[in-house]
Protein backbone atom coordinates (compact mmCIF):
# COMPACT_ATOMS: atom_id res chain seq x y z
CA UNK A 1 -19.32 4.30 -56.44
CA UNK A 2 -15.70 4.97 -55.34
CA UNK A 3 -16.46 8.49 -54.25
CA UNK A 4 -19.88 6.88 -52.08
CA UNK A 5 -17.83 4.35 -50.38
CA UNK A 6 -15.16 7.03 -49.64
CA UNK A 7 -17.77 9.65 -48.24
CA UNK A 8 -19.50 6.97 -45.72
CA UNK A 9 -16.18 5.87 -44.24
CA UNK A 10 -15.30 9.98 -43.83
CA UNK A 11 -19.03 10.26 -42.42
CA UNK A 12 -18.21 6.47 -40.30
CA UNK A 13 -15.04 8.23 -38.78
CA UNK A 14 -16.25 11.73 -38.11
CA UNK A 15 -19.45 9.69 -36.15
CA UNK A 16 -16.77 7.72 -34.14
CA UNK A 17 -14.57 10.76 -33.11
CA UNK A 18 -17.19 12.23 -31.56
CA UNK A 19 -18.80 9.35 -29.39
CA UNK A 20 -15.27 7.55 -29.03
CA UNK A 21 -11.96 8.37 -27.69
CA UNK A 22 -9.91 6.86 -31.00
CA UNK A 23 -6.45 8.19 -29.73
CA UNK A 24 -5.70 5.94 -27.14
CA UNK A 25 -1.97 3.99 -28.11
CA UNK A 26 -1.28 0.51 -28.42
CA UNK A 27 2.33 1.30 -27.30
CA UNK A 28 0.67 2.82 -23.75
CA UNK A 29 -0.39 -0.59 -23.36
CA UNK A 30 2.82 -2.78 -23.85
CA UNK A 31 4.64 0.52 -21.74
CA UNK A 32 1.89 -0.26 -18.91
CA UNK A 33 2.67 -4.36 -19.22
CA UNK A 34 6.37 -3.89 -18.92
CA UNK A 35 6.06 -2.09 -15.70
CA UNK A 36 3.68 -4.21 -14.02
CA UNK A 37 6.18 -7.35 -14.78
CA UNK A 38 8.86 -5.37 -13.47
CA UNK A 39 6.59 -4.57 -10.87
CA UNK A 40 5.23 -7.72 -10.02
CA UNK A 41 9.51 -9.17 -10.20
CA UNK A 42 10.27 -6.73 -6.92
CA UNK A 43 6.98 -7.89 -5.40
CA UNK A 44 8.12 -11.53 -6.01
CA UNK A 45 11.91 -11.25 -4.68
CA UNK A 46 10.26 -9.37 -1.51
CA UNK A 47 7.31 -11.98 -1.00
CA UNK A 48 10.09 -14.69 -1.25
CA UNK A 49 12.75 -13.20 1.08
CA UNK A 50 9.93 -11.92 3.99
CA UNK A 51 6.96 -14.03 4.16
CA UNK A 52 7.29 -17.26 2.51
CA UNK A 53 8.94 -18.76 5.89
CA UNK A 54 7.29 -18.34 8.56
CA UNK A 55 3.95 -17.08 7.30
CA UNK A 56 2.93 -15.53 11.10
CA UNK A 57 3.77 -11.95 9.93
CA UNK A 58 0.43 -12.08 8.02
CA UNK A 59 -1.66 -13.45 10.99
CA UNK A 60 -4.13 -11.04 13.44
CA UNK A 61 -4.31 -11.39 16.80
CA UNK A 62 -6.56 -12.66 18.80
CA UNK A 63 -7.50 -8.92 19.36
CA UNK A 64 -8.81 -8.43 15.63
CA UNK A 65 -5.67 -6.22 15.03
CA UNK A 66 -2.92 -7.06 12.79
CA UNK A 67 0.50 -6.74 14.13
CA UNK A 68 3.00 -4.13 13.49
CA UNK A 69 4.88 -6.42 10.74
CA UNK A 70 2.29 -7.11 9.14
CA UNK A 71 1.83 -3.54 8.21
CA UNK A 72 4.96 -3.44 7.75
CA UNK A 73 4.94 -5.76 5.00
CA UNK A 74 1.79 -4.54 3.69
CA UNK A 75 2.69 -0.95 3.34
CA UNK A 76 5.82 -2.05 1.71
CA UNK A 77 3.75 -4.11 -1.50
CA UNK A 78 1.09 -1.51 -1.04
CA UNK A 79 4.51 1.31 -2.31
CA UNK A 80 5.12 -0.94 -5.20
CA UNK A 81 1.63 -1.43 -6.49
CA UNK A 82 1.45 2.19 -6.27
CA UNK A 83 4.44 3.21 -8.11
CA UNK A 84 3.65 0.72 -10.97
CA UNK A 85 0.32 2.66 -11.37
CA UNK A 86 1.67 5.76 -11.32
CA UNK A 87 4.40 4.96 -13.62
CA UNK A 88 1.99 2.78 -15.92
CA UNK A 89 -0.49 5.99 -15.85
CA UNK A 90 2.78 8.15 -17.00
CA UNK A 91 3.59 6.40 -19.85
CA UNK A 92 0.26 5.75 -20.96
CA UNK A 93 -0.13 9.41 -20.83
CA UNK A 94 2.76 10.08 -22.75
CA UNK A 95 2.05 7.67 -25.44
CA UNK A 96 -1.67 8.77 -26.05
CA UNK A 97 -0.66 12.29 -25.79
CA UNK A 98 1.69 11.83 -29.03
CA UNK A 99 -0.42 9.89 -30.95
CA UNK A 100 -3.24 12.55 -30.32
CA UNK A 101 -1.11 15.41 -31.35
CA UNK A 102 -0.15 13.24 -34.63
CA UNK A 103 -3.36 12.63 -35.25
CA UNK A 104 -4.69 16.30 -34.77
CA UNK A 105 -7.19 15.13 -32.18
CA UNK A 106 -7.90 16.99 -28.57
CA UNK A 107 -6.70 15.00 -25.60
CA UNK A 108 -9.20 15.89 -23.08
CA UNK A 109 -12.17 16.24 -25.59
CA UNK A 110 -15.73 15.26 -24.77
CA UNK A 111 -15.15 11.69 -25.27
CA UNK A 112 -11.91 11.34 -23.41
CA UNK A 113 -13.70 13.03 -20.32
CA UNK A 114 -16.32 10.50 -20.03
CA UNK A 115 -13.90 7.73 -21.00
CA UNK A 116 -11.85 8.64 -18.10
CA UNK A 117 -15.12 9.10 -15.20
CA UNK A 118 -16.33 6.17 -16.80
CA UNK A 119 -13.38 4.01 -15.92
CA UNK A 120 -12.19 5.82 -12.52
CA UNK A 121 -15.46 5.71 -10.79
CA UNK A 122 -15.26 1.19 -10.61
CA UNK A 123 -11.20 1.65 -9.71
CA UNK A 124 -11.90 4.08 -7.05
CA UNK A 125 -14.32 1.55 -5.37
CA UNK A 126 -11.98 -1.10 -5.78
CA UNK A 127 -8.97 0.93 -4.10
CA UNK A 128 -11.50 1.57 -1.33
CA UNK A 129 -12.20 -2.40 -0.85
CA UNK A 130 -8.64 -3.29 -1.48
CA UNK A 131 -7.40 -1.45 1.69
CA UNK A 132 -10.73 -2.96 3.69
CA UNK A 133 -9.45 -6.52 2.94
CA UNK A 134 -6.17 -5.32 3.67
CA UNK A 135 -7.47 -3.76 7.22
CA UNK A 136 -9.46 -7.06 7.97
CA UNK A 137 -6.29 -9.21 7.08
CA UNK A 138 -7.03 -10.89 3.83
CA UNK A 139 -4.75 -9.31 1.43
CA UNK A 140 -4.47 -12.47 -0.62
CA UNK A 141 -7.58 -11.26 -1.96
CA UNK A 142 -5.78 -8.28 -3.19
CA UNK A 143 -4.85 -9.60 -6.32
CA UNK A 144 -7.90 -10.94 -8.05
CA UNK A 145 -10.00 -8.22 -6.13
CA UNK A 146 -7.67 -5.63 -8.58
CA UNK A 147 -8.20 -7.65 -11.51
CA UNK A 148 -12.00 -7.70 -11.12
CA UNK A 149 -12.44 -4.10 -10.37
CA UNK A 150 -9.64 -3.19 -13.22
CA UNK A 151 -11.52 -5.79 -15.89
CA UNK A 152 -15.26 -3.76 -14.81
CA UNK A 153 -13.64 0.03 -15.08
CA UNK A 154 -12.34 -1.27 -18.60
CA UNK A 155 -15.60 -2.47 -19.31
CA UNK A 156 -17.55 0.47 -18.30
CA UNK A 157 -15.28 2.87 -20.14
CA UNK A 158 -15.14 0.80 -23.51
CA UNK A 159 -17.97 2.17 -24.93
CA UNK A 160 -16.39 5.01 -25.36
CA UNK A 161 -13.07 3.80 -26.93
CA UNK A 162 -11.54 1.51 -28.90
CA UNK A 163 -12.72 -1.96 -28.85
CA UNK A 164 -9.92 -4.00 -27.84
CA UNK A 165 -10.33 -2.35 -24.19
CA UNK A 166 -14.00 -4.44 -23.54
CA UNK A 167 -11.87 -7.75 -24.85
CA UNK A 168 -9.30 -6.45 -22.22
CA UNK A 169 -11.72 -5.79 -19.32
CA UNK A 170 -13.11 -9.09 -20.23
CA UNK A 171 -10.14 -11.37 -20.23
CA UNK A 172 -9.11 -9.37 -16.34
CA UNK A 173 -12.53 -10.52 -15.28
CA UNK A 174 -12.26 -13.70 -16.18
CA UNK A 175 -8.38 -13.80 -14.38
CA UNK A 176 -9.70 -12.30 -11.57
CA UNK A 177 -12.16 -14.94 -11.12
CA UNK A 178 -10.01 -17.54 -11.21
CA UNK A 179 -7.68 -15.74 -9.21
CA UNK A 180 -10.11 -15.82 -6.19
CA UNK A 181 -9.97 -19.38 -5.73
CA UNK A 182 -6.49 -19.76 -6.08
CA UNK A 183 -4.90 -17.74 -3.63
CA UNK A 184 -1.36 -19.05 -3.45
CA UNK A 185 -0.96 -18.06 -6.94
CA UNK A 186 -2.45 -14.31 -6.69
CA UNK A 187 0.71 -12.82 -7.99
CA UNK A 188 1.06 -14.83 -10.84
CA UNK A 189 -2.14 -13.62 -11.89
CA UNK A 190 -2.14 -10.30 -11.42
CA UNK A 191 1.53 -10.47 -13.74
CA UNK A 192 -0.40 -11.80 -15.91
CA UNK A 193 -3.62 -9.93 -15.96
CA UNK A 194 -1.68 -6.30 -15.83
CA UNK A 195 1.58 -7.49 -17.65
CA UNK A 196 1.29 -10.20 -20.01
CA UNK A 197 -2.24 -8.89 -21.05
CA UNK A 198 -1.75 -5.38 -21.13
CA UNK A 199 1.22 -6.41 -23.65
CA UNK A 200 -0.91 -8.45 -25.89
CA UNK A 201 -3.83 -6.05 -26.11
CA UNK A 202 -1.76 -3.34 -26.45
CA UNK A 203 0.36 -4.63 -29.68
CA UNK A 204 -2.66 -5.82 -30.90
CA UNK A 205 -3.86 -2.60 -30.39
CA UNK A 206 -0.59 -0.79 -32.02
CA UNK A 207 -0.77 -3.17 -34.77
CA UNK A 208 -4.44 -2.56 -35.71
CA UNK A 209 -5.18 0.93 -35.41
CA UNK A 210 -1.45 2.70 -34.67
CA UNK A 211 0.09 1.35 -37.67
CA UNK A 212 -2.86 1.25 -40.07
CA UNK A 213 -3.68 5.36 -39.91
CA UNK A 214 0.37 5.76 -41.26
CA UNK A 215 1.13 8.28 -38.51
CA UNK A 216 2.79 5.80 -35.51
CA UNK A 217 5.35 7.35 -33.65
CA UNK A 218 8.91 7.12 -34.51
């Protein structure tokens, strides 16, 4: 009976390696969180020091264009979003990567190719209509716009991974909803939805599946 049990979890975890993408590290998660908090700090000190008093620097003329300070300002926020992704990105690389050497499985296998088209295909369409709001002057859109398009690419790519990314992609749905009709507080949210979340899912993550296959990284 032993030896039956044993043989249909082997035949349960061969079946999921090759439909899922099982590598993916808790500890890229809580690495991404941390730098969208930091992230989201610099945002907050530059917010507070530029455009809290007066607010006309984020106004359009009568003209339909936005003024040179504007995109000034914009261009600035628009520097740090992109450095926290590219740093978040980094790290998550470099966490998966380890894990999927430890574990002896391929990094860009089958299942971590359509994982990865899967979730870059809904974030490349909301990049595109983040810098259309941006262009038409509504960037305190941005925020809940990025958590709605972030929450769908984590739902479209969970199928193929493990299952606390759909819980994920559901919770920045739900934030991003909220989010939209509560404007003044957009960067609170999206610290939230890519820090504080991204920190919970990922130790919950690390806790559940890093720690329980006895190979977690040193």
């Amino acid at each position: 009976m032993t030896n039956d049990v044993h043989d249909l979890q082997h035949i349960r975890s061969l079946m999921d390696r090759s439909t899922r993408f099982l590598s993916l590290s808790g500890l890229s998660g809580v690495s991404a969180g941390a730098i969208a908090l930091l992230g989201a700090f610099v945002a907050h000190r530059y917010i507070g020091a530029h455009l809290d008093v007066p607010r006309e620097p984020l106004t359009y003329g009568e003209d339909g264009t936005g003024t040179s300070i504007y995109w000034e300002h914009m261009t600035y926020l628009a520097t740090v979003a992109s450095s926290v992704l590219v740093l978040a990105l980094g790290s998550a690389f470099w966490f998966t990567w380890r894990r999927s050497r430890k574990l002896g499985h391929g990094l860009f296998d089958r299942t971590a190719r359509r994982m990865a088209v899967n979730l870059l295909i809904p974030l490349a369409a909301g990049g595109i209509f983040c810098l259309a709001l941006l262009y038409h002057g509504l960037p305190g859109l941005v925020p809940s716009t990025t958590l709605l398009f972030y929450g769908l690419a984590l739902l479209n790519a969970s199928k193929y991974t493990l299952d606390e990314v759909r819980w994920l992609g559901l919770s920045e749905v739900v934030l991003g909803l909220i989010a939209a009709f509560w404007i003044e507080a957009g960067l609170l949210f999206w610290a939230i939805g890519f820090g504080v979340l991204h920190i919970f899912y990922g130790g919950l993550m690390y806790l559940r599946h890093d720690r329980r296959d006895g190979r977690t990284e040193p």
